[in-house]
N, C-alpha and C. Protein backbone atom coordinates (compact mmCIF):
# COMPACT_ATOMS: atom_id res chain seq x y z
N UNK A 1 283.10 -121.51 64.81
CA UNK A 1 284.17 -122.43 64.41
C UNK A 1 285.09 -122.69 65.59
N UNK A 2 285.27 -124.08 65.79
CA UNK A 2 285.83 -124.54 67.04
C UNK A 2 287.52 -124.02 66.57
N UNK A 3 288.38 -123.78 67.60
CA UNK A 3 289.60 -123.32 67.61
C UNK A 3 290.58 -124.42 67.66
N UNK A 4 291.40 -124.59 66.79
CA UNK A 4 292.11 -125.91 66.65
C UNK A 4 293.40 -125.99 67.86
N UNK A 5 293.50 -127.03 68.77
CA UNK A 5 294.22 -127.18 69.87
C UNK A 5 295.49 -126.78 68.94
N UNK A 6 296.35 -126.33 70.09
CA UNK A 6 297.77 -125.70 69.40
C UNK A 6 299.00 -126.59 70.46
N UNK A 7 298.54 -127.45 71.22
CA UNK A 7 299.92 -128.61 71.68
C UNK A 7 298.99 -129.98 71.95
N UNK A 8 299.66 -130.56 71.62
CA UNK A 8 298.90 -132.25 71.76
C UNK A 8 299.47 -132.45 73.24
N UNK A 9 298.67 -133.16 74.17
CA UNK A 9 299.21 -133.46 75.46
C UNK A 9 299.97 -134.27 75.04
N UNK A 10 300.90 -134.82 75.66
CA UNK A 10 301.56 -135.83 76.21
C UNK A 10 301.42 -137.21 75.85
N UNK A 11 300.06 -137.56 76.28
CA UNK A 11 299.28 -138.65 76.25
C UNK A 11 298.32 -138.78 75.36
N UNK A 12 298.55 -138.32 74.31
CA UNK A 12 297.66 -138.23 73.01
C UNK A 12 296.04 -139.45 72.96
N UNK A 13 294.65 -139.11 72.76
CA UNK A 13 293.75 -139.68 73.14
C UNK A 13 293.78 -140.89 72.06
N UNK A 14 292.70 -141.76 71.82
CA UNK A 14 293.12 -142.99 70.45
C UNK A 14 292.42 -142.06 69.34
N UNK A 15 291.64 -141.02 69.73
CA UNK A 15 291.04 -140.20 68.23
C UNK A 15 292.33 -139.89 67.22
N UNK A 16 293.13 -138.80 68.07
CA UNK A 16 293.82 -137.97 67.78
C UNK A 16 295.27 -138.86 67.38
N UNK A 17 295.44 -139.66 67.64
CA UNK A 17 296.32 -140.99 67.31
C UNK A 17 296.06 -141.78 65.97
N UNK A 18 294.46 -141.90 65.69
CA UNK A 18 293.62 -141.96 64.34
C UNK A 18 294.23 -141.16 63.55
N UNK A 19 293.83 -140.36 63.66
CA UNK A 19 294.07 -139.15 62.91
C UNK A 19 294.91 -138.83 62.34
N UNK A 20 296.22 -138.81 63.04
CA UNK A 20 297.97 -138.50 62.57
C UNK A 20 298.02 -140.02 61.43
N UNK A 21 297.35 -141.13 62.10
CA UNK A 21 297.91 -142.40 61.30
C UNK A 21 297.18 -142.42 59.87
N UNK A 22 295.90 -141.83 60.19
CA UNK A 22 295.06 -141.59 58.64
C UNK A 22 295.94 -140.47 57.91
N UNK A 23 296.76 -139.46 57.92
CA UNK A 23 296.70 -138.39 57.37
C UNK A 23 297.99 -138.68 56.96
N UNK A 24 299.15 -139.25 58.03
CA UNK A 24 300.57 -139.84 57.84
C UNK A 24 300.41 -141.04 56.22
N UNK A 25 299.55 -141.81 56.72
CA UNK A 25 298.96 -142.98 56.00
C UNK A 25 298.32 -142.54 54.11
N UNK A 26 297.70 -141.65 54.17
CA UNK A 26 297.25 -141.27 52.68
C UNK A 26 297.89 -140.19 52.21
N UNK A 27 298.85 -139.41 53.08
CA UNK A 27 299.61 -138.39 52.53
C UNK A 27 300.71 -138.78 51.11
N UNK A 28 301.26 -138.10 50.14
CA UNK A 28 302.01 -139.11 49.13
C UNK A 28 303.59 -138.10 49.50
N UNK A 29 304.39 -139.13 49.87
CA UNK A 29 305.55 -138.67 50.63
C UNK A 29 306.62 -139.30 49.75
N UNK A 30 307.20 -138.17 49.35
CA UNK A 30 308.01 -138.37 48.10
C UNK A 30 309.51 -137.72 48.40
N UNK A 31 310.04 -137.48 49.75
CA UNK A 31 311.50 -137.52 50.41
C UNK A 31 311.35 -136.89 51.61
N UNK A 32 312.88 -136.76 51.71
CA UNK A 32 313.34 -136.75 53.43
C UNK A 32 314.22 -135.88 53.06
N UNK A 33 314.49 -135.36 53.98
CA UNK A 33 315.81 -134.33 54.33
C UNK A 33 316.22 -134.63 55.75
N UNK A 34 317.52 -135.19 56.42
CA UNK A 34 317.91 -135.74 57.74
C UNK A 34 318.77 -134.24 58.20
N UNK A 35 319.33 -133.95 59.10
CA UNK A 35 320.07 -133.67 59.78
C UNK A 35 320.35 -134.22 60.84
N UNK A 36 322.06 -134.04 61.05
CA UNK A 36 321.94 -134.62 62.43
C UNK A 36 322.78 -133.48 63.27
N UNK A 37 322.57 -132.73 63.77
CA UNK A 37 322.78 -131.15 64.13
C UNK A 37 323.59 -131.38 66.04
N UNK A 38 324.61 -131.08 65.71
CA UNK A 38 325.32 -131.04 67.10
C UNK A 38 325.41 -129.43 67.83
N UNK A 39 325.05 -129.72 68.39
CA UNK A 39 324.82 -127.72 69.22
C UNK A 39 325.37 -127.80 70.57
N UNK A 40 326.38 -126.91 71.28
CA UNK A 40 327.12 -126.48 72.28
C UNK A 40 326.71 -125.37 72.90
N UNK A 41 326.64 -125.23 74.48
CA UNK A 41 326.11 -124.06 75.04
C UNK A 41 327.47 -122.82 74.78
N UNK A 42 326.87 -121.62 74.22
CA UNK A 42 325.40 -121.44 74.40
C UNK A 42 325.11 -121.55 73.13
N UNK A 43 323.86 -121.65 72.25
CA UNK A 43 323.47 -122.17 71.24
C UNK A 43 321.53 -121.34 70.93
N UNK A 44 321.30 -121.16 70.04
CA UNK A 44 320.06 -120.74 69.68
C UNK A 44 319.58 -120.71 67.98
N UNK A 45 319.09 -121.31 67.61
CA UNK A 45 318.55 -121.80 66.14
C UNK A 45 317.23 -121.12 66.09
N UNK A 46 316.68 -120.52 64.89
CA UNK A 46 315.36 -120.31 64.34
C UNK A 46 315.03 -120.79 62.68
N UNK A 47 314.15 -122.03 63.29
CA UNK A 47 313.97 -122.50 61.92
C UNK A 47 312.64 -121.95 61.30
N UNK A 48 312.63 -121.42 59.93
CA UNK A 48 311.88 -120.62 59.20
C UNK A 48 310.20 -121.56 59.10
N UNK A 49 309.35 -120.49 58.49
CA UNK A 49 308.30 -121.17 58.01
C UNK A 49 308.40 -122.05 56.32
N UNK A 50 307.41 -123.37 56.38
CA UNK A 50 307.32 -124.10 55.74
C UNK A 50 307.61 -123.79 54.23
N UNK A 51 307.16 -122.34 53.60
CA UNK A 51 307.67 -121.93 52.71
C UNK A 51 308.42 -121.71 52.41
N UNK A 52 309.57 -121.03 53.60
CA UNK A 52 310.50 -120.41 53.21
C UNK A 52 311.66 -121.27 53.57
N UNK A 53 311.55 -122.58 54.05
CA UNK A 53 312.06 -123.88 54.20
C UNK A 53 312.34 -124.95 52.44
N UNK A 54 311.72 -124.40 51.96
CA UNK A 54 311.08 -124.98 51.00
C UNK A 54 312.27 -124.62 49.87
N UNK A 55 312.41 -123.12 49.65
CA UNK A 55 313.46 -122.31 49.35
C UNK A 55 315.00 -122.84 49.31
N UNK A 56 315.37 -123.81 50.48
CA UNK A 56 316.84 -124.33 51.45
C UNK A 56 317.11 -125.35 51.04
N UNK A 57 316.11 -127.15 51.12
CA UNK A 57 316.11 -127.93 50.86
C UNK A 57 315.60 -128.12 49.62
N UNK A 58 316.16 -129.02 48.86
CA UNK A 58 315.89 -130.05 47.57
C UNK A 58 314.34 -130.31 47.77
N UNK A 59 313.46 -129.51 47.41
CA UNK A 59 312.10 -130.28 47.35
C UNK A 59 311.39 -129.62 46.39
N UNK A 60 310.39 -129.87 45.71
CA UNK A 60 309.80 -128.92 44.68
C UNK A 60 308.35 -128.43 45.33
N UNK A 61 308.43 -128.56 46.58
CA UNK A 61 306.81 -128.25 46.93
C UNK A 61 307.11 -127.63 48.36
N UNK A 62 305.94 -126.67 48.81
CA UNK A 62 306.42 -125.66 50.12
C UNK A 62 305.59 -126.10 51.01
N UNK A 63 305.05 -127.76 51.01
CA UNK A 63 304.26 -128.28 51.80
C UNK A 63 305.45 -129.60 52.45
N UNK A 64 305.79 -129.14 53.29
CA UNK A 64 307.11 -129.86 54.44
C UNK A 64 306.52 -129.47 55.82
N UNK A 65 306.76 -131.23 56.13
CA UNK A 65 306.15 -131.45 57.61
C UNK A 65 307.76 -131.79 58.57
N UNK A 66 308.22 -130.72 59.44
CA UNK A 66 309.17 -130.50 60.14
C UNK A 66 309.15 -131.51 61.32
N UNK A 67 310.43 -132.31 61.76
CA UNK A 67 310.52 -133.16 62.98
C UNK A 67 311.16 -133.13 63.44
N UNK A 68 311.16 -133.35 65.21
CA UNK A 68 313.51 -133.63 65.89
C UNK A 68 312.83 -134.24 66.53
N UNK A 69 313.76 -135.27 66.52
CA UNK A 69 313.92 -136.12 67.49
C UNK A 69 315.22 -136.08 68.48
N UNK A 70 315.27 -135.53 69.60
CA UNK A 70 316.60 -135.67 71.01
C UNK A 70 317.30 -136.83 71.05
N UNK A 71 318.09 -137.08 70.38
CA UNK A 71 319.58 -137.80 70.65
C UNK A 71 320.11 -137.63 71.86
N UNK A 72 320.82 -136.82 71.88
CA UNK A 72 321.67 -136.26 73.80
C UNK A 72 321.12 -135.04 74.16
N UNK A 73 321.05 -134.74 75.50
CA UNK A 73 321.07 -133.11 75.83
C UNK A 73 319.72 -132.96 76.05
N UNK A 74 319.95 -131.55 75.91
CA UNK A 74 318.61 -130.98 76.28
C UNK A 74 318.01 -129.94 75.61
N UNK A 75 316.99 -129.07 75.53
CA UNK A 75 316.89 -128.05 74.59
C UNK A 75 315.21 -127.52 74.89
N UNK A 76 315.12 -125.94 74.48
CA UNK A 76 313.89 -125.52 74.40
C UNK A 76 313.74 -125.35 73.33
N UNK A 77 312.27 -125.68 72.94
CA UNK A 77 311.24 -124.75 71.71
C UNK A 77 310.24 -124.32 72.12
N UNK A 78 310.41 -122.89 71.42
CA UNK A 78 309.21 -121.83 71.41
C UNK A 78 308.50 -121.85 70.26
N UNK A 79 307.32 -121.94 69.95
CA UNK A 79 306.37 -121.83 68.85
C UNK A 79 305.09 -120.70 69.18
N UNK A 80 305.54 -119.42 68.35
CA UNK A 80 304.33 -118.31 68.54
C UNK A 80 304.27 -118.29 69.93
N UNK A 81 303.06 -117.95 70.60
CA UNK A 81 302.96 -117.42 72.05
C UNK A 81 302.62 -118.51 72.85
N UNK A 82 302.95 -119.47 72.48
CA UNK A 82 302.68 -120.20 73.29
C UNK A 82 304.23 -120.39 74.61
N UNK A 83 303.93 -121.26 75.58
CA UNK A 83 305.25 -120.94 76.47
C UNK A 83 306.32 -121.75 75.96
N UNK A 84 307.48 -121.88 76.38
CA UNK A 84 308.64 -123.24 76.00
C UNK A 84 308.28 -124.12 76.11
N UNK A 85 308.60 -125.54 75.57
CA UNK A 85 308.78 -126.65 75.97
C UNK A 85 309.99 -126.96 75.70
N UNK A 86 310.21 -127.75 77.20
CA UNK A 86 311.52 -128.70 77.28
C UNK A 86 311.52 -130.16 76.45
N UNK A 87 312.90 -130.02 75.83
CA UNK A 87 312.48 -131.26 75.27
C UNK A 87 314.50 -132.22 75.80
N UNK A 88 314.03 -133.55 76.11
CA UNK A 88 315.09 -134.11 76.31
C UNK A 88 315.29 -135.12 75.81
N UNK A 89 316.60 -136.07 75.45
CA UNK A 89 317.17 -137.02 75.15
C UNK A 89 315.97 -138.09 75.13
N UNK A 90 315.49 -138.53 74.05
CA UNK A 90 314.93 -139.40 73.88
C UNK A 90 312.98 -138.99 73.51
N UNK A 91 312.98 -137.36 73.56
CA UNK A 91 311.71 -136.97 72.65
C UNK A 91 311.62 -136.57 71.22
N UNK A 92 310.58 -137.13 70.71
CA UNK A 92 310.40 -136.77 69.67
C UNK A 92 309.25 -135.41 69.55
N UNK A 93 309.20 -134.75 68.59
CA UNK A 93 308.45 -133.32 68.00
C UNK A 93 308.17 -133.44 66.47
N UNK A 94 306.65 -133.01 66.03
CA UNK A 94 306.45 -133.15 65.22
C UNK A 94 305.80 -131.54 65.16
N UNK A 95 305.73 -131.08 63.56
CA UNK A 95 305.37 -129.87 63.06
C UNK A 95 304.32 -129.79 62.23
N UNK A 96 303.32 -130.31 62.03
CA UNK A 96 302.33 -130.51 61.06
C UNK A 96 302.31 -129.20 60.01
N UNK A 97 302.28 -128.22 60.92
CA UNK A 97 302.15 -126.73 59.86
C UNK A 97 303.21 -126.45 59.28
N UNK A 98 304.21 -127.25 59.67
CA UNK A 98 305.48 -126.00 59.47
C UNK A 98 305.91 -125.05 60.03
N UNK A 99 305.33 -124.96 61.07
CA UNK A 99 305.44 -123.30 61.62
C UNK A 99 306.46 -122.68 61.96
N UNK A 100 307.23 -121.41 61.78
CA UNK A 100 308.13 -120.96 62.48
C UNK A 100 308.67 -121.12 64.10
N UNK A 101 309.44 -121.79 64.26
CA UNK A 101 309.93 -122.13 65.64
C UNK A 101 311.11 -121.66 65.60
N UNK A 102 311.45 -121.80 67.63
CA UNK A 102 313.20 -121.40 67.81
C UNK A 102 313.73 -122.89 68.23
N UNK A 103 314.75 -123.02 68.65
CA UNK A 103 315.50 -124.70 69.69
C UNK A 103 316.15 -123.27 70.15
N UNK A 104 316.55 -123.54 71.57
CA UNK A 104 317.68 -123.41 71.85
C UNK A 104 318.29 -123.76 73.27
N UNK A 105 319.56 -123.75 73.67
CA UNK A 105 320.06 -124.09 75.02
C UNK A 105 319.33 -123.11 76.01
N UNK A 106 320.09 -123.81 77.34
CA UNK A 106 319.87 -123.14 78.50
C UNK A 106 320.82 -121.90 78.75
N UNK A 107 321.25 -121.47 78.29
CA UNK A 107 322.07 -120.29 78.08
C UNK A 107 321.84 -119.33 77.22
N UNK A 108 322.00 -118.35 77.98
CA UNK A 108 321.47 -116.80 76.41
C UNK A 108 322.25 -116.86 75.30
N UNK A 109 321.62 -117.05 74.35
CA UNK A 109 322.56 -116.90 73.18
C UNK A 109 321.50 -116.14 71.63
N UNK A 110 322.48 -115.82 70.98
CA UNK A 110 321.53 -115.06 70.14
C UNK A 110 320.83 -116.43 68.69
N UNK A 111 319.57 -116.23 68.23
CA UNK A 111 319.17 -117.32 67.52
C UNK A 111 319.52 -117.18 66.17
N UNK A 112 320.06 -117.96 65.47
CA UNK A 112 320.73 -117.75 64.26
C UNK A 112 319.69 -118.68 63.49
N UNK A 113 319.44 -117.54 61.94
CA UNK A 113 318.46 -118.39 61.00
C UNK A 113 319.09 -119.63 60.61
N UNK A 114 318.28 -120.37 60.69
CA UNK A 114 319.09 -122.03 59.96
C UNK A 114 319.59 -122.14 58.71
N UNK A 115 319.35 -121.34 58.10
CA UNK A 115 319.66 -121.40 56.62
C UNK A 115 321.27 -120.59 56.57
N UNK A 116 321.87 -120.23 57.56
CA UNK A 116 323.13 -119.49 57.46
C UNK A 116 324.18 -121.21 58.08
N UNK A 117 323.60 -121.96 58.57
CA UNK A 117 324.29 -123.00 59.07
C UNK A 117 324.57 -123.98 58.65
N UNK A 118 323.70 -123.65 56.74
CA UNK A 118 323.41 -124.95 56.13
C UNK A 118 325.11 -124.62 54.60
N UNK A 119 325.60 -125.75 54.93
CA UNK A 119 326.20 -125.63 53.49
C UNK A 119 325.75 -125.45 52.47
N UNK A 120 326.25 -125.07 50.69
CA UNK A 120 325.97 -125.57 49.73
C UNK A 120 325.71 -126.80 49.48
N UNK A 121 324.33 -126.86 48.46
CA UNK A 121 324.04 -128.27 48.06
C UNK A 121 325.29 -128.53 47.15
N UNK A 122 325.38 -129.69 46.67
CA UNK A 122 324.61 -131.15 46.98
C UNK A 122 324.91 -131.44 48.61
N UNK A 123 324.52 -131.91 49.20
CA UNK A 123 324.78 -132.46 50.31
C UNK A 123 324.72 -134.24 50.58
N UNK A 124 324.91 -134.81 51.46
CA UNK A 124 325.15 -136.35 51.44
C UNK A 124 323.76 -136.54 52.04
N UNK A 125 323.39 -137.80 51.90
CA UNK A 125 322.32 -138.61 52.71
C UNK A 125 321.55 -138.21 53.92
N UNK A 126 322.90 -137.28 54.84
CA UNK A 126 322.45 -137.12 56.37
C UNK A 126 323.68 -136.44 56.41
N UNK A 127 323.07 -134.86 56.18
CA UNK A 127 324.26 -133.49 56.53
C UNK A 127 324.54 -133.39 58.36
N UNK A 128 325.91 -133.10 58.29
CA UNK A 128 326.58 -133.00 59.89
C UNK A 128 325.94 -131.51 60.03
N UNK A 129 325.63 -130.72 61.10
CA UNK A 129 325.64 -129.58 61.44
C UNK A 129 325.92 -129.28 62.97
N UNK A 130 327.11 -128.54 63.31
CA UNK A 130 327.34 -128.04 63.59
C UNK A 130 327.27 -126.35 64.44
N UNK A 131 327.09 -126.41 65.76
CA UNK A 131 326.96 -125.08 66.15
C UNK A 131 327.27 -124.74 67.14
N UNK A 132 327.19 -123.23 68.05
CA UNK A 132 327.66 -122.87 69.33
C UNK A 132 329.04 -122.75 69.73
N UNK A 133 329.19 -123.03 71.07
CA UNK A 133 330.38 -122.68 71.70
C UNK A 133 330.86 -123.45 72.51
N UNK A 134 331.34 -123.35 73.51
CA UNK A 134 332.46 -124.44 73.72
C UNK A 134 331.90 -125.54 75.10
N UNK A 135 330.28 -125.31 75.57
CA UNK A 135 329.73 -125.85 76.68
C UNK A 135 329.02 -127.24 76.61
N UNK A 136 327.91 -127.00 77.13
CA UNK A 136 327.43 -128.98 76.98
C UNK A 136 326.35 -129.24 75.65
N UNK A 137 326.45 -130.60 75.48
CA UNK A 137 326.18 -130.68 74.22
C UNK A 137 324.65 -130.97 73.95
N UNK A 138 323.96 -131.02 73.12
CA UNK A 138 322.68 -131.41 72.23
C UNK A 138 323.03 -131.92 71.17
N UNK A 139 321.99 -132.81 70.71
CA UNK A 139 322.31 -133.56 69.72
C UNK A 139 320.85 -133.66 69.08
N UNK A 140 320.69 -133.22 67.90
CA UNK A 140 319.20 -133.17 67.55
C UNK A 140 319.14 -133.88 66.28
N UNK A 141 318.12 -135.15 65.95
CA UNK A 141 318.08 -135.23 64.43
C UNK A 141 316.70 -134.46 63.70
N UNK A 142 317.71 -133.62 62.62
CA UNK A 142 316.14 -132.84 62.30
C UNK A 142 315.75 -133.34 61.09
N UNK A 143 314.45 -133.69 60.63
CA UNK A 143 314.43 -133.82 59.41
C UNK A 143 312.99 -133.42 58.92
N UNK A 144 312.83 -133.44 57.66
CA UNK A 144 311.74 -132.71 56.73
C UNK A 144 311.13 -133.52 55.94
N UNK A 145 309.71 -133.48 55.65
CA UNK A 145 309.20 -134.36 55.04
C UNK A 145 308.25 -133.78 54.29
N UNK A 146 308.44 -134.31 52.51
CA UNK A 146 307.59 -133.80 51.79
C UNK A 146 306.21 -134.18 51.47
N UNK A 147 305.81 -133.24 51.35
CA UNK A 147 304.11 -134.11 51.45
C UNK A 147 303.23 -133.14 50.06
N UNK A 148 302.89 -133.47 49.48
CA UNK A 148 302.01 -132.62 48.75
C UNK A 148 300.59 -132.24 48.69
N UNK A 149 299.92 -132.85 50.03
CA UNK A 149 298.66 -132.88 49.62
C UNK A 149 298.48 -132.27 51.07
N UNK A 150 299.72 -132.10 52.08
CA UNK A 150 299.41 -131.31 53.02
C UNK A 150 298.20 -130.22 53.60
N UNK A 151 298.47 -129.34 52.62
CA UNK A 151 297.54 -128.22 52.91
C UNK A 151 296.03 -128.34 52.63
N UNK A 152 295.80 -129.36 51.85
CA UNK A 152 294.49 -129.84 51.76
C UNK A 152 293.79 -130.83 52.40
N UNK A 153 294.81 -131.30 53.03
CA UNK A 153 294.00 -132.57 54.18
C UNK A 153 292.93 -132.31 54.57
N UNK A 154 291.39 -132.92 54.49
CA UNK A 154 290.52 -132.86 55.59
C UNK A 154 290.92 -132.86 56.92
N UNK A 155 291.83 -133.69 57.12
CA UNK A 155 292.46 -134.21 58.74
C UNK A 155 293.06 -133.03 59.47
N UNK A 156 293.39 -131.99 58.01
CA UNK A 156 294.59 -132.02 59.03
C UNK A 156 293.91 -130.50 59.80
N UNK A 157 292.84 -129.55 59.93
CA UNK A 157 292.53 -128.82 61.14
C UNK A 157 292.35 -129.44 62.18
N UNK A 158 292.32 -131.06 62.66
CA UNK A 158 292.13 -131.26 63.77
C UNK A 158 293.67 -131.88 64.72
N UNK A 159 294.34 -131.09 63.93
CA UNK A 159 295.49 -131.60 64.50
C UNK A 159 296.47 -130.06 65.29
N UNK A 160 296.92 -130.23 66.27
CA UNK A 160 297.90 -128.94 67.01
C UNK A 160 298.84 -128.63 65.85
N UNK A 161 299.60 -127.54 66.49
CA UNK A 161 300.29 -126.84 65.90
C UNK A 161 301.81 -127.92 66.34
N UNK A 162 301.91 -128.38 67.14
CA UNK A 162 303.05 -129.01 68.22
C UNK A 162 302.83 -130.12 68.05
N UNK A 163 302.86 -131.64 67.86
CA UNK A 163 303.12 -132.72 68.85
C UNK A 163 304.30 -133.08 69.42
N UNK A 164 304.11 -133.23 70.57
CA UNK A 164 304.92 -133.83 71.82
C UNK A 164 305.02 -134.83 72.43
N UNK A 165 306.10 -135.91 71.95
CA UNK A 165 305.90 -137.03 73.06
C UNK A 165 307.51 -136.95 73.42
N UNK A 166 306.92 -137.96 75.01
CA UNK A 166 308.33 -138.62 75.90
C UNK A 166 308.36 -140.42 75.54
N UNK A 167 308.72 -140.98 74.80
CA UNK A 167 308.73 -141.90 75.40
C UNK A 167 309.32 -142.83 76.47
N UNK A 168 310.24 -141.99 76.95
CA UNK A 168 311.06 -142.91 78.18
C UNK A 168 310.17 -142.37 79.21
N UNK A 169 308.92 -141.67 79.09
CA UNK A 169 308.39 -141.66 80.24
C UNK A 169 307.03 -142.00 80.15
N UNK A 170 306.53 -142.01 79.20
CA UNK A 170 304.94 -142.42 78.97
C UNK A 170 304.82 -143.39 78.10
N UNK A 171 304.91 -144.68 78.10
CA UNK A 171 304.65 -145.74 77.12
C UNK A 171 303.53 -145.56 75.79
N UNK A 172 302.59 -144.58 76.02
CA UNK A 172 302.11 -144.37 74.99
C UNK A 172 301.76 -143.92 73.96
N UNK A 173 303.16 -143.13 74.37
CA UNK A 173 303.87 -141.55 73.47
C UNK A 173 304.58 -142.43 72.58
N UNK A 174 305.03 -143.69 72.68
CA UNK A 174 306.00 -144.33 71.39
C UNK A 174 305.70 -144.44 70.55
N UNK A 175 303.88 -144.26 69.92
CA UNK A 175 303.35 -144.22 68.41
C UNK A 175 303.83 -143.28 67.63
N UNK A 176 303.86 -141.64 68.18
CA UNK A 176 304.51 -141.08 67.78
C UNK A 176 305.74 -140.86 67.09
N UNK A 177 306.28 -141.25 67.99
CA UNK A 177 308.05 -141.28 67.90
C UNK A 177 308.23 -142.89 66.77
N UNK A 178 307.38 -143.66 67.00
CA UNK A 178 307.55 -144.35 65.81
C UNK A 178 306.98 -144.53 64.51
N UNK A 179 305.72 -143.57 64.57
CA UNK A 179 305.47 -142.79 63.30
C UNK A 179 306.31 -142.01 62.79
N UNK A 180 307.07 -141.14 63.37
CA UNK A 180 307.70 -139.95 62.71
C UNK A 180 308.95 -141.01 62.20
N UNK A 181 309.36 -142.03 62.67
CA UNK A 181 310.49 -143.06 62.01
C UNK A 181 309.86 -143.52 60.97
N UNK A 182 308.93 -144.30 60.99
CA UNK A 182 308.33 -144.75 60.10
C UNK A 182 307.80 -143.83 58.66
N UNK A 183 307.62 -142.86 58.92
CA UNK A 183 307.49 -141.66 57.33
C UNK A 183 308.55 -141.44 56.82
N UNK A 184 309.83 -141.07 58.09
CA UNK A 184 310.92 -141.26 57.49
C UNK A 184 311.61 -142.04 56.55
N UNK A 185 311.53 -143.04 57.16
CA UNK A 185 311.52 -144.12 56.40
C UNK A 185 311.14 -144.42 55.12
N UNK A 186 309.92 -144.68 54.99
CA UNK A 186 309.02 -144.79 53.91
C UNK A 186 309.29 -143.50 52.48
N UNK A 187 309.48 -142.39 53.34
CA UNK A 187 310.12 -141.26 52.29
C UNK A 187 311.39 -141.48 51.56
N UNK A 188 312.23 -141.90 52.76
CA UNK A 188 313.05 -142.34 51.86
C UNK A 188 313.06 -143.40 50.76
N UNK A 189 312.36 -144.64 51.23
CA UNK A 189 312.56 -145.35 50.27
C UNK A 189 311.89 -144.70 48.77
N UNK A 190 311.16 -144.10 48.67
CA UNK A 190 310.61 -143.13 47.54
C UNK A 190 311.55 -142.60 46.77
N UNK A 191 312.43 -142.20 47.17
CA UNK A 191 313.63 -141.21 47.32
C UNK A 191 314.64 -142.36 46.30
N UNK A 192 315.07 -143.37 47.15
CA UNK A 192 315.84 -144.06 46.92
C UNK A 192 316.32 -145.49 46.56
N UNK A 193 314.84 -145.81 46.44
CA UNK A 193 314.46 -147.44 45.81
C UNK A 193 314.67 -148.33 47.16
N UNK A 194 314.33 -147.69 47.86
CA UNK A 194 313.87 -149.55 49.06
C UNK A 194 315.25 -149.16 50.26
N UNK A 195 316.23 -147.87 50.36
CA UNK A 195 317.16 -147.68 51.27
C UNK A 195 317.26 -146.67 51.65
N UNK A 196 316.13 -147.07 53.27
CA UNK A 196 316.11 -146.22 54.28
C UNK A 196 317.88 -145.47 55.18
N UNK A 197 317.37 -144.34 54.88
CA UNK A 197 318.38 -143.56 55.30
C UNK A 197 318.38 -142.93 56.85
N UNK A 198 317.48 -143.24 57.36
CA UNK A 198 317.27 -142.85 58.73
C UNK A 198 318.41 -143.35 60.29
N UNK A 199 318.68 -142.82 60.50
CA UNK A 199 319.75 -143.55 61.36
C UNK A 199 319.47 -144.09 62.36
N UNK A 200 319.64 -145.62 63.00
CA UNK A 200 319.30 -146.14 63.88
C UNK A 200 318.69 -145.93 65.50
């Protein structure tokens, strides 16, 4: 049994571009969860696995496909053993598994579970969050997407654990980054009769 790649390059091939759009495309996506998360050095987040995500947010199912997209700043994620990636102002990240990951600044700081940062529900449309200390800023939008048929996808072993694109640096990383808008999107309107909540 072939070993399923665990980071999508950069430059994603047209298979593997198939693939996300078939699985994005027949998945039945029935909401969103936004954040728009402001973090100060020094700063360190660990967001839980898909289940236990599931637990935090308004959703009735523990099949949630995790995303950020870089607003300002800068930031690392670690996923399992694999090494950091840098991610900056203007990348998007996608989570297919869910998997347990960290974010955090360029400064040591200790990683705080996400679920201690989150208010009581109800919450509005697109919760503020807040974190860190008094240095330079990040700006991350995180959001969650419900999917129910996740774990059963045919598609989905041929997909990494990570996707990664730049688009201010590789023109062909913008499918990505405008897929992950586009589910957004579309979830919401599920959500909310035809008014996308995603922020510009």
């Amino acid at each position: 049994m072939t070993e399923t790649q665990r980071v999508m390059p950069e430059t994603p091939d047209q298979v593997s571009t198939e693939l996300l759009s078939d699985l994005l495309g027949s998945m039945h996506l029935s909401g969103v969860v936004l954040f728009s998360t402001v973090f100060r050095e020094p700063w360190g987040l660990v967001s839980p696995a898909a289940c236990e995500l599931s637990k935090m947010l308004p959703f009735r199912t523990e099949h949630i496909i995790p995303f950020h997209i870089i607003a300002e700043g800068g930031c690392w994620l670690e996923l399992g053993d694999q090494g950091p990636v840098w991610l900056e102002a203007g990348d998007a990240v996608l989570l297919p598994y869910g998997d347990i990951h960290v974010l955090h600044g360029r400064e040591e700081a200790v990683n705080v579970p996400a679920g201690r940062l989150l208010p009581p529900p109800p919450w509005p449309d697109i919760l503020r969050v807040e974190h860190g200390g008094g240095g330079g800023l990040t700006h991350i939008v995180c959001g969650f997407v419900q999917c129910d048929e996740l774990l059963f996808h045919p598609l989905l072993r041929h997909l990494p654990a990570l996707m990664h694109v730049s688009p201010g640096r590789v023109p062909d990383d913008e499918w990505l980054a405008s897929t992950i808008r586009h589910t957004a999107q579309e979830a919401s309107r599920a959500d909310s009769g035809g008014a996308p909540c995603f922020p510009a």
